[in-house]
PDB file of N, CA and C in Angstrom:
ATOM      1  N   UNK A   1     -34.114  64.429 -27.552  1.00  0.00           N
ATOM      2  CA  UNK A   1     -32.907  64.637 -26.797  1.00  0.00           C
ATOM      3  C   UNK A   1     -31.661  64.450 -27.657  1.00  0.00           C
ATOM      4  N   UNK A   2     -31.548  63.402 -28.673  1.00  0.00           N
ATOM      5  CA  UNK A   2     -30.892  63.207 -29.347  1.00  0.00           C
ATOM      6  C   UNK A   2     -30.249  64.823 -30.446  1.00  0.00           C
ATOM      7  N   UNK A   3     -31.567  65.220 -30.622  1.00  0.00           N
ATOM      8  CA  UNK A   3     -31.210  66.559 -31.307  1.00  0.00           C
ATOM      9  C   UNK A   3     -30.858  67.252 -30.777  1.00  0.00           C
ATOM     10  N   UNK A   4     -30.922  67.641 -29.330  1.00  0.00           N
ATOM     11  CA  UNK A   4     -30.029  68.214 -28.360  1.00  0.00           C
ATOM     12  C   UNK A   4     -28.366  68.028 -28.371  1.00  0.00           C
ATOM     13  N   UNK A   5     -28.651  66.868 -28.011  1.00  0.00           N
ATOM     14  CA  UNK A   5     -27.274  66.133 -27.731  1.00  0.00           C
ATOM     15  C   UNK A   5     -26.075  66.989 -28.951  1.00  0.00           C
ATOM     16  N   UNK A   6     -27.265  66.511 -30.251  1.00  0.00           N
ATOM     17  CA  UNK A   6     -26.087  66.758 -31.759  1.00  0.00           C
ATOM     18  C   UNK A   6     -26.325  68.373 -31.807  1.00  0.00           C
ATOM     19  N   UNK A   7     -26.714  69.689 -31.117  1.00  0.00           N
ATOM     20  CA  UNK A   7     -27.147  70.680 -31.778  1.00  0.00           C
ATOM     21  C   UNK A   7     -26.194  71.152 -30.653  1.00  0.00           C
ATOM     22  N   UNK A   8     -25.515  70.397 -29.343  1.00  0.00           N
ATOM     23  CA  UNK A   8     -25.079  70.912 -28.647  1.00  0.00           C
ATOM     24  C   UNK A   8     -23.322  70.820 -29.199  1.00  0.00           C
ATOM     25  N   UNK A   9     -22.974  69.538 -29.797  1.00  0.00           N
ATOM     26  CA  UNK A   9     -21.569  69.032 -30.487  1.00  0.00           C
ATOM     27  C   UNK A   9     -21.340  70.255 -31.319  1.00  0.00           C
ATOM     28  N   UNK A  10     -22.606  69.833 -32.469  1.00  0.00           N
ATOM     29  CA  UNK A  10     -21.848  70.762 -33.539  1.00  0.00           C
ATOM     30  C   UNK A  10     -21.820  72.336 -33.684  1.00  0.00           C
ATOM     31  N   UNK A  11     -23.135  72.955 -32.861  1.00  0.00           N
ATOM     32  CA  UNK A  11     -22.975  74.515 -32.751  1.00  0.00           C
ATOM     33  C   UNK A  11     -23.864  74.797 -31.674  1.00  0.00           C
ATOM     34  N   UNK A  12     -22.166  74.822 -30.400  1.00  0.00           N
ATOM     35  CA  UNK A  12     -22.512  75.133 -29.016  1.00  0.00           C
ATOM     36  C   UNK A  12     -23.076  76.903 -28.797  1.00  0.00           C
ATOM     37  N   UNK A  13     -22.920  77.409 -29.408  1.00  0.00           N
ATOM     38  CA  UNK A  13     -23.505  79.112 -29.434  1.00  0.00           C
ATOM     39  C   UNK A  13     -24.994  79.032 -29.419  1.00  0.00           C
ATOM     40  N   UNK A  14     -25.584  78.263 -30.533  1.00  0.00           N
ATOM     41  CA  UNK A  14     -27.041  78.230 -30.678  1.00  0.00           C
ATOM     42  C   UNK A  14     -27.284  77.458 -29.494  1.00  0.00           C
ATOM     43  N   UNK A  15     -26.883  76.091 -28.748  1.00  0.00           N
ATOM     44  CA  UNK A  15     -27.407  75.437 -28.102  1.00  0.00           C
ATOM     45  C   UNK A  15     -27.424  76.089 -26.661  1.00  0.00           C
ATOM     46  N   UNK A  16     -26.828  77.202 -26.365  1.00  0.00           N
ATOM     47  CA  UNK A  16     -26.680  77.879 -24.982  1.00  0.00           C
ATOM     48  C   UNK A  16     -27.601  79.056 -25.316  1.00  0.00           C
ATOM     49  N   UNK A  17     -28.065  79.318 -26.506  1.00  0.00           N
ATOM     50  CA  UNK A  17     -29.223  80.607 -26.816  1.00  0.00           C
ATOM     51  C   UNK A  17     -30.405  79.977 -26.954  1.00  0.00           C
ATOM     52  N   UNK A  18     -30.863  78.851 -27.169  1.00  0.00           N
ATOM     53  CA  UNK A  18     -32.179  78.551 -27.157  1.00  0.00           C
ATOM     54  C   UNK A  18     -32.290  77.945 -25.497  1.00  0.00           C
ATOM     55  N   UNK A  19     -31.173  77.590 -25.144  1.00  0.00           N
ATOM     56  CA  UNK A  19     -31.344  76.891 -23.892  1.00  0.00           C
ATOM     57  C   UNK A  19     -31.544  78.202 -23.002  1.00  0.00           C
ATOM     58  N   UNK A  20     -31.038  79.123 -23.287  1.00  0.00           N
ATOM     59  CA  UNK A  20     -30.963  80.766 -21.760  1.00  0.00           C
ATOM     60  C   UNK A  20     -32.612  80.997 -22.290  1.00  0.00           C
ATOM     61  N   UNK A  21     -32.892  81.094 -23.551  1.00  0.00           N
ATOM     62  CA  UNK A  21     -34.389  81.812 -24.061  1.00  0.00           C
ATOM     63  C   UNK A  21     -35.379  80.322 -23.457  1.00  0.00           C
ATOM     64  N   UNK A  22     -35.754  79.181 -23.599  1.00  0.00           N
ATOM     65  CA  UNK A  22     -36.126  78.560 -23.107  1.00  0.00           C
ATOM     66  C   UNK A  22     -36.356  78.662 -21.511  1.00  0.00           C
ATOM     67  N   UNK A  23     -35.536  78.531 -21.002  1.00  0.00           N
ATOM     68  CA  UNK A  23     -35.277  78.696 -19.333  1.00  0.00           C
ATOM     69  C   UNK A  23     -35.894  80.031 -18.894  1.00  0.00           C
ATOM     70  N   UNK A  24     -35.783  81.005 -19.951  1.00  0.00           N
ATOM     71  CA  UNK A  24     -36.461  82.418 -19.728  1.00  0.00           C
ATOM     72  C   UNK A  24     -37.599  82.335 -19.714  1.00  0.00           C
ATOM     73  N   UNK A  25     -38.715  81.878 -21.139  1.00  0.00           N
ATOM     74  CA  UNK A  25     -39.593  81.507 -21.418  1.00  0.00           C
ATOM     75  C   UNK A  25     -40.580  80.630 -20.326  1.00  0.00           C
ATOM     76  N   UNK A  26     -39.902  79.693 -19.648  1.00  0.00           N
ATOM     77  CA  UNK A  26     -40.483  79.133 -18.516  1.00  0.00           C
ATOM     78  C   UNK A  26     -41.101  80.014 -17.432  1.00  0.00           C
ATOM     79  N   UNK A  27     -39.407  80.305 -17.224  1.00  0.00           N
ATOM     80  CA  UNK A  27     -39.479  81.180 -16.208  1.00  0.00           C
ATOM     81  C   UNK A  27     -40.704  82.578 -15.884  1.00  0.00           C
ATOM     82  N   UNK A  28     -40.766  83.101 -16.923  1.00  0.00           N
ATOM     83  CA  UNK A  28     -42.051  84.131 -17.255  1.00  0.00           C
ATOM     84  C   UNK A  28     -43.755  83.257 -17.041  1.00  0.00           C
ATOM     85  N   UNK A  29     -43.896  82.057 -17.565  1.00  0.00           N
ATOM     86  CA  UNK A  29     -44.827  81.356 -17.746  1.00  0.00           C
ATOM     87  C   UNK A  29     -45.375  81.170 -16.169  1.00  0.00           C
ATOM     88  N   UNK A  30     -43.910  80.636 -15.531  1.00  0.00           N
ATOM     89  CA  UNK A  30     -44.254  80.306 -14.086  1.00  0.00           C
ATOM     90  C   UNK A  30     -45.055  81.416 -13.444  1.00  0.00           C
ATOM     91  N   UNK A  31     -43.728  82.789 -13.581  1.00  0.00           N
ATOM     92  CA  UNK A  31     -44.416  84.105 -12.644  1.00  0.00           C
ATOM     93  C   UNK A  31     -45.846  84.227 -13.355  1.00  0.00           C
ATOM     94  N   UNK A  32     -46.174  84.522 -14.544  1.00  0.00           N
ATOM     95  CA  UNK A  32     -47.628  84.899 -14.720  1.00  0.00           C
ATOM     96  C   UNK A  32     -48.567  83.750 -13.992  1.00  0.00           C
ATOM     97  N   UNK A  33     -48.317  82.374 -14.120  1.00  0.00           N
ATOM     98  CA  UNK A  33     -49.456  81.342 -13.574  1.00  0.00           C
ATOM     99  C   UNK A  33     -49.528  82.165 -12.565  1.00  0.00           C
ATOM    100  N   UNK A  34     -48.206  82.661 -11.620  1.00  0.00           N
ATOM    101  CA  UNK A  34     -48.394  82.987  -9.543  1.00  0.00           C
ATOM    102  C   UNK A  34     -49.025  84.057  -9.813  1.00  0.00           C
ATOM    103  N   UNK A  35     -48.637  84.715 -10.613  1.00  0.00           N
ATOM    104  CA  UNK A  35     -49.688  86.035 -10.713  1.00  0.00           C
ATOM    105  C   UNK A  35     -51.178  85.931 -10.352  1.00  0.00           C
ATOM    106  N   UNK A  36     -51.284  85.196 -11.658  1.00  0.00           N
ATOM    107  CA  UNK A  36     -52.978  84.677 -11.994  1.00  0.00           C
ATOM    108  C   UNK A  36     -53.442  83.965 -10.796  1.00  0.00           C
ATOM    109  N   UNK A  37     -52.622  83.260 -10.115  1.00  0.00           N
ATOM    110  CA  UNK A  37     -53.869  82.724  -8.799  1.00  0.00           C
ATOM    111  C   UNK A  37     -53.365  83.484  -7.206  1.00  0.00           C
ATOM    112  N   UNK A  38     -52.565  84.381  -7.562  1.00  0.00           N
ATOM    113  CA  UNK A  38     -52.005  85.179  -6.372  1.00  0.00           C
ATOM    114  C   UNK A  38     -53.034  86.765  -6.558  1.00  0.00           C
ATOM    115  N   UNK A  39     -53.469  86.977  -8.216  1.00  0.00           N
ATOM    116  CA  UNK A  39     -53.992  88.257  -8.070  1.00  0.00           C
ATOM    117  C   UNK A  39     -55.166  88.710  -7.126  1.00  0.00           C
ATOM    118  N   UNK A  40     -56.222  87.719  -7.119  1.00  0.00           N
ATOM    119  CA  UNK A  40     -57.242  87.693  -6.190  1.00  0.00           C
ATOM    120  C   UNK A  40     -57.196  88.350  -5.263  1.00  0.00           C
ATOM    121  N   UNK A  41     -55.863  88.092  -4.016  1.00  0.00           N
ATOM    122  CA  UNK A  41     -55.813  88.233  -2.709  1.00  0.00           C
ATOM    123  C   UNK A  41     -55.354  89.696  -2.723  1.00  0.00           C
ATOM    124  N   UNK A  42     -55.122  90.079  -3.813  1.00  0.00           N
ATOM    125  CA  UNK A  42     -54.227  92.126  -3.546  1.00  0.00           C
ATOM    126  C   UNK A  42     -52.907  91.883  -3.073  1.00  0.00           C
ATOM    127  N   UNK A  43     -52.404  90.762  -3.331  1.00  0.00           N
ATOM    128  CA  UNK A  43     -51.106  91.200  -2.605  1.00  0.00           C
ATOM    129  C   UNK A  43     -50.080  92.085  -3.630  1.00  0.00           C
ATOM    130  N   UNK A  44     -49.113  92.540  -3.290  1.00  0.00           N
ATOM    131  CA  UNK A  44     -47.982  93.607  -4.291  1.00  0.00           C
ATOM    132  C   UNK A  44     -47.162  92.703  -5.393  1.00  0.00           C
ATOM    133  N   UNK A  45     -47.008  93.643  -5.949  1.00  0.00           N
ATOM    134  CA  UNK A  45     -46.557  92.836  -7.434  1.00  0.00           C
ATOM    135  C   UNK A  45     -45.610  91.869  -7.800  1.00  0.00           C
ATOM    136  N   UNK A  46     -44.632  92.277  -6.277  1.00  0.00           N
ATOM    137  CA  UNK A  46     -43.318  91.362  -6.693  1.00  0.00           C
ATOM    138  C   UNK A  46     -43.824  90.109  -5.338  1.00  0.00           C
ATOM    139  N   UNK A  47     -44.658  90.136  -5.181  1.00  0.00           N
ATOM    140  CA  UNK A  47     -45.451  88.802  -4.476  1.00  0.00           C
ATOM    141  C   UNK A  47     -45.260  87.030  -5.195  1.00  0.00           C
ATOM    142  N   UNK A  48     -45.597  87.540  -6.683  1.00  0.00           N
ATOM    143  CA  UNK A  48     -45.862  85.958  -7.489  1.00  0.00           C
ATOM    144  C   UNK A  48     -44.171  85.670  -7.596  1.00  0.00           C
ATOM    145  N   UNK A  49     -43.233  86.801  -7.582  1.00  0.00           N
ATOM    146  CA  UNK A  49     -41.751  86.877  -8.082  1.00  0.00           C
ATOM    147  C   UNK A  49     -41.480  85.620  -6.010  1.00  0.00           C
ATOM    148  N   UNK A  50     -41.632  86.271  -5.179  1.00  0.00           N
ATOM    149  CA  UNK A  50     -41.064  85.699  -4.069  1.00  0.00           C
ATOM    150  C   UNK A  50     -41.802  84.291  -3.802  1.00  0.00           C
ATOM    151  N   UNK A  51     -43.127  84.033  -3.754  1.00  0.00           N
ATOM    152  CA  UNK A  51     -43.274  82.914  -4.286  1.00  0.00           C
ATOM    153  C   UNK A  51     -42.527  81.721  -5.102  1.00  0.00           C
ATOM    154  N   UNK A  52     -42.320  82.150  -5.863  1.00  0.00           N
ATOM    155  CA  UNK A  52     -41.757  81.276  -6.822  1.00  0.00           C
ATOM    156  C   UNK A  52     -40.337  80.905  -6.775  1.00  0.00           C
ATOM    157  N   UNK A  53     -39.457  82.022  -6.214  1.00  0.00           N
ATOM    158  CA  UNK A  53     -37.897  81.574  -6.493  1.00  0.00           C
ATOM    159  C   UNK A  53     -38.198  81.085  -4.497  1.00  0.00           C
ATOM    160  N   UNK A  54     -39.405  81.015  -3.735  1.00  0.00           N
ATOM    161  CA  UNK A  54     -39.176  80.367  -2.309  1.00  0.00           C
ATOM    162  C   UNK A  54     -39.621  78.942  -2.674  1.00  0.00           C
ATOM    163  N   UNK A  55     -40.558  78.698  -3.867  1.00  0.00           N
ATOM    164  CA  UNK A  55     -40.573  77.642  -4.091  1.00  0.00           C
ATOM    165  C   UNK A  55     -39.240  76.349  -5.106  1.00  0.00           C
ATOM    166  N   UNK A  56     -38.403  77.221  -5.451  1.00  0.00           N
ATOM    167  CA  UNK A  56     -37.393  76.849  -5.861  1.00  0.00           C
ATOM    168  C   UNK A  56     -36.248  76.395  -5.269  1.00  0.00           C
ATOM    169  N   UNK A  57     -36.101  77.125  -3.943  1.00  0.00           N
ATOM    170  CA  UNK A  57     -35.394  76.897  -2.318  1.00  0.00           C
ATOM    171  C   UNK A  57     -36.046  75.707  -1.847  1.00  0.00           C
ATOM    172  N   UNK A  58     -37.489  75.737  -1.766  1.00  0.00           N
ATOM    173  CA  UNK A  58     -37.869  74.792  -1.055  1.00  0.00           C
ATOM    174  C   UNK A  58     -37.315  73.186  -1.812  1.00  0.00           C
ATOM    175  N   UNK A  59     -37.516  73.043  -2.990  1.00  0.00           N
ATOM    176  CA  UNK A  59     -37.346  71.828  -3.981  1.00  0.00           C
ATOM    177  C   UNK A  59     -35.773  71.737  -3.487  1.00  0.00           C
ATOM    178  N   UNK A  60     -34.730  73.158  -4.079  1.00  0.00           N
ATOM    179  CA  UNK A  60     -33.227  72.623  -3.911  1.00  0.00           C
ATOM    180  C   UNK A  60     -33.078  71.748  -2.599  1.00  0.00           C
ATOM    181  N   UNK A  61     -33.355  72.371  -1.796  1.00  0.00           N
ATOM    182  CA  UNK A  61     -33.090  72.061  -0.054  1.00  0.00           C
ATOM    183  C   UNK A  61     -33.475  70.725   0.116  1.00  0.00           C
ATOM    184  N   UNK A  62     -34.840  69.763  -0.317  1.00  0.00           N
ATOM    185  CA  UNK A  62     -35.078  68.802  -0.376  1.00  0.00           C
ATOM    186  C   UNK A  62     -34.503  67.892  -1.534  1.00  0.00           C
ATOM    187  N   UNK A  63     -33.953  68.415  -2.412  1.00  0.00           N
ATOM    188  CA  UNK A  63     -32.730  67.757  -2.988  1.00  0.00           C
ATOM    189  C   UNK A  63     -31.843  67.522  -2.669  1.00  0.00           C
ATOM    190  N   UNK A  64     -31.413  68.332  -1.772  1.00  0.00           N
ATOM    191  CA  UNK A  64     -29.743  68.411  -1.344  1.00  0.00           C
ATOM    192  C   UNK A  64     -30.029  66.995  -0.204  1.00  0.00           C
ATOM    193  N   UNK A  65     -31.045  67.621   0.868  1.00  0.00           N
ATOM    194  CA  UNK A  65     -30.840  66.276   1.391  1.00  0.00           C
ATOM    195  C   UNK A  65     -31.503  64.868   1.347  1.00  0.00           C
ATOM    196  N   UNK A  66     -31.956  64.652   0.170  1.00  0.00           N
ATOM    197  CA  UNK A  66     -32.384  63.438  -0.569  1.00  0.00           C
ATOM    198  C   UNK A  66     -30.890  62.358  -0.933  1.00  0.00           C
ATOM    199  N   UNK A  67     -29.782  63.458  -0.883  1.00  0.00           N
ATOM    200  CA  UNK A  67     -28.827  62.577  -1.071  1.00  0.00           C
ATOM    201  C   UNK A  67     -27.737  62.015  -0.360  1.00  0.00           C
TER     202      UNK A  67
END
């Protein structure tokens, strides 16, 4: 974290491009897992896509009122 911290001070350009490609990188990882255990059932392609950003609603929403 520390190397974060200093990679973010001294050259904020790189630290917002590995951070968008990272967050991307996840993001892809996630949809293929929903893929892979959603393919079974036949459902349509953008299936593992609605899944996933409803499971992202579900977490915010129970954040919001956690506080």
């Amino acid at each position: 974290m520390d190397y974060l911290r200093r990679l973010q001070v001294e050259r904020p350009w790189l630290f917002w491009i590995v951070l968008f490609v990272a967050f991307w990188l996840v993001f892809r990882l996630v949809l293929f897992v929903a893929a892979v255990f959603l393919g079974p059932f036949g459902l349509p392609s953008w299936a593992p896509l609605a899944v996933v950003l409803g499971v992202l609603v579900l977490v915010a929403r129970r954040q919001q009122r956690s506080r």
